[in-house]
Protein backbone atom coordinates (compact mmCIF):
# COMPACT_ATOMS: atom_id res chain seq x y z
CA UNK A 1 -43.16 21.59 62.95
CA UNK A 2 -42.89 23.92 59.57
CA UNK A 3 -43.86 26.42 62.06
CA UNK A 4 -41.32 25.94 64.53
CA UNK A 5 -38.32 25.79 61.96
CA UNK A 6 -38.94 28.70 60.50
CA UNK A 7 -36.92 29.60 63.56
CA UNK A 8 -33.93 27.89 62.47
CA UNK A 9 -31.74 31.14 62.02
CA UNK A 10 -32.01 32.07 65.22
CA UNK A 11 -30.78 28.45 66.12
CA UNK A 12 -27.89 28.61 64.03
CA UNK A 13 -26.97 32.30 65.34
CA UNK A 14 -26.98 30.44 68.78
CA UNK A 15 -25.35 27.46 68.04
CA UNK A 16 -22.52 28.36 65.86
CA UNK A 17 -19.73 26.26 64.81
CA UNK A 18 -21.07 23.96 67.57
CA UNK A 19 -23.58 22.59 65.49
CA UNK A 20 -22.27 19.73 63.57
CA UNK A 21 -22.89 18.90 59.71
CA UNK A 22 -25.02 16.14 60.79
CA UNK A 23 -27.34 18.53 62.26
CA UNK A 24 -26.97 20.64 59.44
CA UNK A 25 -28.49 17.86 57.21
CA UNK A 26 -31.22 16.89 59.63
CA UNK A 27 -32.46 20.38 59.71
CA UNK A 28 -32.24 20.70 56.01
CA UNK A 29 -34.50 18.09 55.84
CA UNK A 30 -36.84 18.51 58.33
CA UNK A 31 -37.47 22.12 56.41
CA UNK A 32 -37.94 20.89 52.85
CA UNK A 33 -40.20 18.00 53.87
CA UNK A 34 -43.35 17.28 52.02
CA UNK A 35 -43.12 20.90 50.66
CA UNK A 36 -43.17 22.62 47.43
CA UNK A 37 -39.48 22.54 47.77
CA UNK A 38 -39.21 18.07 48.08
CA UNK A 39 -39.28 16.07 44.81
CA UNK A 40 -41.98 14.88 43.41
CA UNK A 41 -44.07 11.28 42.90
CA UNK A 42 -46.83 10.83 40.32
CA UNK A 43 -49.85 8.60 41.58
CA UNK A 44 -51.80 6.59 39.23
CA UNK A 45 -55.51 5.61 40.19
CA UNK A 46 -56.41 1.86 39.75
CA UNK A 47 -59.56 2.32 38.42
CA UNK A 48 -60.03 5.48 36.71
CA UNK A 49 -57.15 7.71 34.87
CA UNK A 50 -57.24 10.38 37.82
CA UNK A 51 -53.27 11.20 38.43
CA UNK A 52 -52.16 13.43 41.41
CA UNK A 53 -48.31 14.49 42.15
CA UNK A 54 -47.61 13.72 45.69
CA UNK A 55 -44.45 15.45 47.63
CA UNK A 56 -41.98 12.81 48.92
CA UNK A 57 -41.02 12.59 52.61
CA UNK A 58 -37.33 13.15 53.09
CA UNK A 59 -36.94 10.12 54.90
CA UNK A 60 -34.61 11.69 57.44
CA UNK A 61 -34.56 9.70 61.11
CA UNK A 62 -35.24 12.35 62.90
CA UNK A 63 -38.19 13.47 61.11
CA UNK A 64 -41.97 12.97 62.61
CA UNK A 65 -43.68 12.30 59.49
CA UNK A 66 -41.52 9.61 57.71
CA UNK A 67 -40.42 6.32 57.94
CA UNK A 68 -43.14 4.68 59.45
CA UNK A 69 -43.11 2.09 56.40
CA UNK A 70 -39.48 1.40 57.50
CA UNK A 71 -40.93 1.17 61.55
CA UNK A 72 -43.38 -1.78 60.58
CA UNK A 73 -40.51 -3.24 58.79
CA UNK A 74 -38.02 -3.75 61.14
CA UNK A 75 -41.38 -5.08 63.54
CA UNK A 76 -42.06 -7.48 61.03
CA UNK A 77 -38.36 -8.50 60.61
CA UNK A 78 -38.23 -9.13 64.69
CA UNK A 79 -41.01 -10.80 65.04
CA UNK A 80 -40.62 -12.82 62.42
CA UNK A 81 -37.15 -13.95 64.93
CA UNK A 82 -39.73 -15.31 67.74
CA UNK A 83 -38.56 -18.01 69.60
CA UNK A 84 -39.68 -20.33 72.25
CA UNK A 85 -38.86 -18.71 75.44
CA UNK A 86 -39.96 -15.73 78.11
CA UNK A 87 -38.41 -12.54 77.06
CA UNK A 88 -37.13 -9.47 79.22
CA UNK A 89 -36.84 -6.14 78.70
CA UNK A 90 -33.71 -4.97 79.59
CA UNK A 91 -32.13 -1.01 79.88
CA UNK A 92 -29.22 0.19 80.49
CA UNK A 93 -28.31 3.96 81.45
CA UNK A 94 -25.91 6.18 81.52
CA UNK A 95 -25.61 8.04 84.91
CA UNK A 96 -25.83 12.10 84.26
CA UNK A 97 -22.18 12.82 85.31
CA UNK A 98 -20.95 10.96 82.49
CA UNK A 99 -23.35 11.76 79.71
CA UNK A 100 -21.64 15.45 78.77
CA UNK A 101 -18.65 12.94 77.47
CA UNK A 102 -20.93 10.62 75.68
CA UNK A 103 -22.15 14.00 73.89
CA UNK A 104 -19.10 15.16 72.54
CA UNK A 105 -17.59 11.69 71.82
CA UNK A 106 -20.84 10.16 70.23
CA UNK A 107 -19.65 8.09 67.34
CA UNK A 108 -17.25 6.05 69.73
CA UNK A 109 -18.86 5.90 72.93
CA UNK A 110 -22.36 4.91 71.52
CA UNK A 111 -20.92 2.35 70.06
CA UNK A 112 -18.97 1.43 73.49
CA UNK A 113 -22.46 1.84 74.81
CA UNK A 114 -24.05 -0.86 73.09
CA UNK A 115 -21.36 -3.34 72.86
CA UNK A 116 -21.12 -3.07 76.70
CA UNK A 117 -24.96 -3.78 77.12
CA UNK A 118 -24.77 -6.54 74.87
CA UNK A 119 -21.48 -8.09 76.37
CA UNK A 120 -23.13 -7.85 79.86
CA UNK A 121 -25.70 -10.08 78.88
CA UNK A 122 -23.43 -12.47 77.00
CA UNK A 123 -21.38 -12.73 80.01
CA UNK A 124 -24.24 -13.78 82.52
CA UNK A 125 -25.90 -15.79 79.84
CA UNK A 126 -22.79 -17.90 79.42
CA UNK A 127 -22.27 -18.13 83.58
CA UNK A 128 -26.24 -18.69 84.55
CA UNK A 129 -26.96 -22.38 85.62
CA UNK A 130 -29.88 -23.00 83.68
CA UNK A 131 -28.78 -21.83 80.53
CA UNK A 132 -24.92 -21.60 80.14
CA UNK A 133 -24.85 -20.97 76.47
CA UNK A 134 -24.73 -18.12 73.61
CA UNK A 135 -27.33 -15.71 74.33
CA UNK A 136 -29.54 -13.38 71.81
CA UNK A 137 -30.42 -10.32 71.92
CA UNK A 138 -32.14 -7.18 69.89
CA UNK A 139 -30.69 -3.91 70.74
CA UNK A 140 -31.93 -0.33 70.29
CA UNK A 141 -29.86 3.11 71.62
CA UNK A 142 -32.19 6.19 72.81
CA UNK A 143 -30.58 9.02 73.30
CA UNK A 144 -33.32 11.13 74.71
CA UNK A 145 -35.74 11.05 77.88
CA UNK A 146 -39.56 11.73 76.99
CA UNK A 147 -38.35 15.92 78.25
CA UNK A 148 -36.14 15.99 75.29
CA UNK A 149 -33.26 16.05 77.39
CA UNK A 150 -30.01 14.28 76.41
CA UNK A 151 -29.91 11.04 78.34
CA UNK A 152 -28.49 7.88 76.73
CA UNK A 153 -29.81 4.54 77.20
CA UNK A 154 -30.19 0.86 76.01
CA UNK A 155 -32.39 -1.17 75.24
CA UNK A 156 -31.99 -4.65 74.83
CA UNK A 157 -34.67 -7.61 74.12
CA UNK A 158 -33.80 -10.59 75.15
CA UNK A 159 -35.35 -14.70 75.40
CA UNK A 160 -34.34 -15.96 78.57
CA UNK A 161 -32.87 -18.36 76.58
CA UNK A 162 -29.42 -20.18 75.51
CA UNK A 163 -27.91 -22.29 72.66
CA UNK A 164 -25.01 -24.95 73.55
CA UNK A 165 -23.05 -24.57 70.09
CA UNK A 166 -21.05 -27.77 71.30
CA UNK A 167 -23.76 -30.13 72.59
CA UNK A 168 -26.66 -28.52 70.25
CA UNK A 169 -28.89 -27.99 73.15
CA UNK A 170 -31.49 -24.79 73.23
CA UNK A 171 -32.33 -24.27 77.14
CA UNK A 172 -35.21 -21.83 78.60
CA UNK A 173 -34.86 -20.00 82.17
CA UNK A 174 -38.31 -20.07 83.77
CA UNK A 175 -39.95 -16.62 83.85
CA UNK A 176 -42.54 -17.37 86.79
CA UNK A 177 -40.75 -15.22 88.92
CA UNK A 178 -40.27 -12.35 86.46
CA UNK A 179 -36.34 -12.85 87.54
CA UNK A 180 -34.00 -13.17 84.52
CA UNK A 181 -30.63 -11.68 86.39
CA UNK A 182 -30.00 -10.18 89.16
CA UNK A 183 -30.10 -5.65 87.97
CA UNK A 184 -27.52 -4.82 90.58
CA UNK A 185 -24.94 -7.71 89.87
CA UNK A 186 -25.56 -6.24 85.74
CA UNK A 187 -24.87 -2.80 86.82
CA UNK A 188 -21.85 -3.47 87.93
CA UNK A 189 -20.46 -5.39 84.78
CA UNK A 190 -22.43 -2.89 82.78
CA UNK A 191 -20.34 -0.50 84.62
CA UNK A 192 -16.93 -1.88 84.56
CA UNK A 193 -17.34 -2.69 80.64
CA UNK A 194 -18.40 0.64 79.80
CA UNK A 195 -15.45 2.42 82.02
CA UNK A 196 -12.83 -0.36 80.35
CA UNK A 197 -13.57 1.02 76.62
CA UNK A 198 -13.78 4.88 77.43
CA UNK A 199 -10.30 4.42 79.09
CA UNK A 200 -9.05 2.46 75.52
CA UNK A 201 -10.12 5.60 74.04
CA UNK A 202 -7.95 7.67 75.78
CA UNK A 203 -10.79 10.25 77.58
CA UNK A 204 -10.42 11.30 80.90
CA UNK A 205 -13.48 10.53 83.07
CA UNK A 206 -15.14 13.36 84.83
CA UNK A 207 -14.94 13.61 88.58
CA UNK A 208 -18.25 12.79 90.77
CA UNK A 209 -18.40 9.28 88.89
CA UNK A 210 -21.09 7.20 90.98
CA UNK A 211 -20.43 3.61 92.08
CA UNK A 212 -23.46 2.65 91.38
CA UNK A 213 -25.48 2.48 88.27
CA UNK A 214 -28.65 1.69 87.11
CA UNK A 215 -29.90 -1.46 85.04
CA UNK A 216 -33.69 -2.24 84.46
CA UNK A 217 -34.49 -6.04 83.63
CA UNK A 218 -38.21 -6.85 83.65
CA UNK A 219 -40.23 -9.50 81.92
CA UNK A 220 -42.09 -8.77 78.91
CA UNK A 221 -44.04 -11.82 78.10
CA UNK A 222 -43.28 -13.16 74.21
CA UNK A 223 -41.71 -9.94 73.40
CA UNK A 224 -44.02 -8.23 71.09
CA UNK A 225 -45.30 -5.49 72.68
CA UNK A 226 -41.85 -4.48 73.57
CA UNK A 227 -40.43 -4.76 70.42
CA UNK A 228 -43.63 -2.81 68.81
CA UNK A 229 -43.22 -0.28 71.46
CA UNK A 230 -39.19 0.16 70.31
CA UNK A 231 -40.28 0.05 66.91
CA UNK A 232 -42.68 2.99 66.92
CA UNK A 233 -40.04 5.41 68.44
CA UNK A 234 -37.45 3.40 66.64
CA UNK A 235 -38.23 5.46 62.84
CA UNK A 236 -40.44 8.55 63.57
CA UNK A 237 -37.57 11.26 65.34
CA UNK A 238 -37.84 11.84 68.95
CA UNK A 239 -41.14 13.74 69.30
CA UNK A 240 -44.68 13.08 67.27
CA UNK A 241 -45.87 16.12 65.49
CA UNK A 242 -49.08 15.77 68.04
CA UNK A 243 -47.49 16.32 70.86
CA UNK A 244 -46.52 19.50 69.59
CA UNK A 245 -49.79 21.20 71.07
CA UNK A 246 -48.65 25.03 70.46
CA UNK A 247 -46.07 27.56 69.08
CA UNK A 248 -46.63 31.43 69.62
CA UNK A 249 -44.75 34.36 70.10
CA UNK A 250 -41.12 32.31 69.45
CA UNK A 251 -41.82 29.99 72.49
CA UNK A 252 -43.02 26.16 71.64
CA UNK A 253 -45.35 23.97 73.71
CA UNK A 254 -45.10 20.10 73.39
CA UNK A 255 -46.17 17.65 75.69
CA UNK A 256 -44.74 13.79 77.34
CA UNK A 257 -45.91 11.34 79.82
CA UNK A 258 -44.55 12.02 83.30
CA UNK A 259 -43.31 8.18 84.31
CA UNK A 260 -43.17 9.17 87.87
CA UNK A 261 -46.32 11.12 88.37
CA UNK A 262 -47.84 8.83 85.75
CA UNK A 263 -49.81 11.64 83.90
CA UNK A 264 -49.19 14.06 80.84
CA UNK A 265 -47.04 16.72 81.30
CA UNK A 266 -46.34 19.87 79.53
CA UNK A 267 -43.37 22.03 78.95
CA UNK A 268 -42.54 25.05 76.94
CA UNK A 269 -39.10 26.63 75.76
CA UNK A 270 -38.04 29.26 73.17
CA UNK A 271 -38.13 27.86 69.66
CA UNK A 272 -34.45 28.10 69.12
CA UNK A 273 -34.40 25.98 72.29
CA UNK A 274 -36.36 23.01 71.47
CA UNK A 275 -34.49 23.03 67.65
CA UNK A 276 -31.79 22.75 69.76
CA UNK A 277 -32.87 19.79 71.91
CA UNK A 278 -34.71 17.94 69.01
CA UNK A 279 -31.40 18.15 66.70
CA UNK A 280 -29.01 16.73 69.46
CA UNK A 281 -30.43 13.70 68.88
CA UNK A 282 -29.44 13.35 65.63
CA UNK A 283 -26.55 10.09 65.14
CA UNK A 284 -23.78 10.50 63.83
CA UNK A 285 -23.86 9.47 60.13
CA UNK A 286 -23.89 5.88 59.21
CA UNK A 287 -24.44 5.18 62.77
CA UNK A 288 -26.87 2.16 63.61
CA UNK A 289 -28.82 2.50 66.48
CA UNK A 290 -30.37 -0.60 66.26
CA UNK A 291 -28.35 -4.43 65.96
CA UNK A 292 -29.17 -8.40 66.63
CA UNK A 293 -26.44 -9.79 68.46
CA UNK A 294 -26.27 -13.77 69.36
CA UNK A 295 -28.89 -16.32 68.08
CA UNK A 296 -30.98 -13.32 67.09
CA UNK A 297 -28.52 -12.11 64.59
CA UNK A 298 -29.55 -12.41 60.76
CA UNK A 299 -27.08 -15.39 60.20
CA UNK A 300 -28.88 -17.14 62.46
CA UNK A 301 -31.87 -17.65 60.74
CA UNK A 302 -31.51 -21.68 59.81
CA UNK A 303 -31.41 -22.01 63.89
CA UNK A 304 -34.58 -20.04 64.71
CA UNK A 305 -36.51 -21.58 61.81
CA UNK A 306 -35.78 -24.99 62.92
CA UNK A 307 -36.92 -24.13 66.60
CA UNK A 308 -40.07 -22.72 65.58
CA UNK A 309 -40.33 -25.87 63.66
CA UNK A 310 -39.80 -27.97 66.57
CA UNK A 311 -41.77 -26.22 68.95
CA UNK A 312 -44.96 -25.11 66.46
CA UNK A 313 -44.52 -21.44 66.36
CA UNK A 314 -45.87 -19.48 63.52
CA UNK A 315 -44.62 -15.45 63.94
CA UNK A 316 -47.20 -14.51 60.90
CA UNK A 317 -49.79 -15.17 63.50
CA UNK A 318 -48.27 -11.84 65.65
CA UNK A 319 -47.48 -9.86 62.12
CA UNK A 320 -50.72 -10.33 61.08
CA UNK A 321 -51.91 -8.27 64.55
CA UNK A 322 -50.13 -5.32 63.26
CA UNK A 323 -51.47 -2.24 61.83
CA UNK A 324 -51.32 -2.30 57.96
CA UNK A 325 -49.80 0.48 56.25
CA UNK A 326 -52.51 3.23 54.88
CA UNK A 327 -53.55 3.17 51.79
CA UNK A 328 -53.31 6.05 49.32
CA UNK A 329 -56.93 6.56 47.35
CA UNK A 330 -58.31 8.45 44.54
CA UNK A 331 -60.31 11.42 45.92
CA UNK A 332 -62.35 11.22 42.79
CA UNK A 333 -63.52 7.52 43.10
CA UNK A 334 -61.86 5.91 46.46
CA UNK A 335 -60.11 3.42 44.66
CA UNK A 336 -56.30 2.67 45.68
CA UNK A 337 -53.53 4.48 43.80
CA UNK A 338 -50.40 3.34 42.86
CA UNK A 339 -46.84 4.94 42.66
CA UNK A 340 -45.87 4.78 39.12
CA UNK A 341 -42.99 7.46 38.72
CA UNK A 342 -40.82 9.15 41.80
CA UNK A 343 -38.20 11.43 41.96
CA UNK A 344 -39.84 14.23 39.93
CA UNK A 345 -38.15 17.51 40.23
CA UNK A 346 -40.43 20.00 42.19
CA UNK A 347 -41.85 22.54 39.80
CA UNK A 348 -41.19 26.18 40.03
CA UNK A 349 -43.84 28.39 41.81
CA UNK A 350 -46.19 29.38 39.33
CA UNK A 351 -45.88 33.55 38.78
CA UNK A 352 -48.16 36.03 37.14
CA UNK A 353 -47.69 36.51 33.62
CA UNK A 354 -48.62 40.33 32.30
CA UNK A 355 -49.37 40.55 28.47
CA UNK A 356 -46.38 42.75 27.35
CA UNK A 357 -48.91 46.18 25.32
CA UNK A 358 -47.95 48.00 22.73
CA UNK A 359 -46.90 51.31 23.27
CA UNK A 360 -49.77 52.89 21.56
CA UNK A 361 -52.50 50.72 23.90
CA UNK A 362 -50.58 51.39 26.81
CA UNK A 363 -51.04 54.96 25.93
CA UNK A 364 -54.78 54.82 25.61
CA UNK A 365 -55.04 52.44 29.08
């Protein structure tokens, strides 16, 4: 990736005063990362008094190395939520004619995005037979298909389950069928929420609209492979530095999985290109891409600890399945080493200091 942004002037010649100061930071970052350039931490062995200075991640979003501490956080935090019921998967996209305005209106329209998902759900939850209550729901925003190309979506997790705040009841919606709504009745909701809040913000809709959109709802089991699946592309920027399989002569390789063809595919652009697609992705500042709505939302956590009371769950039993974070360890004796000072200004590059001769020496040399 150092590699690759090395190329960032030509990006900036290209982009121009299109490039917004968010992308300005992001790119900042992403150059200065775990360089000679980042501040420093100072790591104390355990067991012996080795000491080693460590670079620090910039913790940017859209970088590939960082933030996979904060990744198995926000796992732990959700599946910690568990509750007894059958959960769904459920996404909701933007069609293509409509996604050049959700570029250039980004803070307001993701936001419209993902209060529109999450109201479509609401809305059925509170109408459905079986469960007729407040529904929950964890919801993530992508902005990007595995190409790298701009294509916002939602994702929302949700129990196909309901609480009755006046009669106190919690109610489950069988999963047998894999059924949790019906995708074409949510499109349409989906749709006619989403169109309702551009139109409060005063944009004009482009022409060749479609009439029909696309919703995904599919069942996921308890949940946790879906939320560890958000989580991983949730903190780590929208490509892995792996999949980044070549950069030569200004043009960059990476690689995806194909979801039609089901295989790995490969594409290639000009350096300044793929900056350009990587950085478009970057949210707006302050911007959350992730939120609990409903029964799922962190004031809620009296009511889900009482129902896993009730019905004998115990979500350590999934957190302890997770990968645990790796270790840093002395080189000299393997023993773990600890973090015991941070933010150490980055020392200057060490230069070649020349014995100053005297006149008459330098003479004789």
């Amino acid at each position: 990736m150092q590699k690759i942004l090395k190329q960032n002037s030509r990006y900036l010649a290209q982009a121009g005063e299109a490039i917004l100061p968010s992308q300005l930071n992001a790119l900042h970052a992403l150059k200065t990362c775990r360089t000679s350039a980042s501040p420093l931490m100072r790591a104390q062995c355990t067991a012996c008094d080795h000491t080693e200075f460590v670079p620090h991640s910039c913790g940017h979003r859209a970088c590939p190395h960082c933030q996979h501490h904060e990744s198995q956080q926000w796992i732990e935090r959700q599946l910690a939520k568990q509750v007894p019921a059958s959960y769904f998967l459920l996404t909701f996209t933007v069609p293509e004619a409509l996604r050049s305005l959700m570029g250039a209106n980004q803070q307001a329209l993701y936001d419209h995005l993902i209060r529109a998902s999450w109201e479509t759900v609401r809305t059925f939850t509170r109408n459905d037979a079986q469960l007729h209550g407040e529904a929950g729901a964890i919801a993530v925003l992508h902005t990007h298909s595995r190409r790298l190309d701009f294509h916002p979506h939602v994702h929302l997790v949700v129990p196909a389950a309901a609480i009755d705040p006046d009669k106190k009841r919690w109610r489950t919606k069988s999963a047998k069928r894999g059924y949790l709504f019906n995708h074409k009745a949510l499109a349409k909701v989906f749709r006619a929420k989403l169109l309702e809040a551009i139109a409060t913000e005063g944009l004009t809709l482009p022409p060749g609209l479609p009439s029909t959109w696309v919703v995904d709802c599919k069942n996921v089991g308890r949940g946790e492979k879906a939320l560890v699946y958000l989580g991983r592309y949730l903190y780590r920027g929208v490509i892995q530095e792996k999949d980044i399989v070549a950069c030569e002569n200004g043009q960059v390789t990476f690689r995806y999985r194909d979801a039609k063809r089901k295989r790995v595919a490969y594409r290639t652009l000009p350096g300044a290109r793929f900056l350009a697609l990587v950085l478009q992705h970057v949210l707006p500042k302050g911007f959350r891409r992730t939120r609990n709505y409903g029964f799922l939302h962190p004031n809620s956590k009296r009511a889900i600890a009482l129902l896993q009371w009730l019905f004998g769950l115990d979500p350590r039993r999934l957190i302890e399945t997770l990968r645990p974070r790796p270790r840093l360890t002395c080189p000299c004796c393997g023993a773990d080493m600890e973090i015991v000072q941070t933010r150490i200004p980055p020392r200057p590059p060490k230069t070649l200091t020349v014995p100053l001769l005297h006149t008459r020496e330098a003479a004789v040399i």
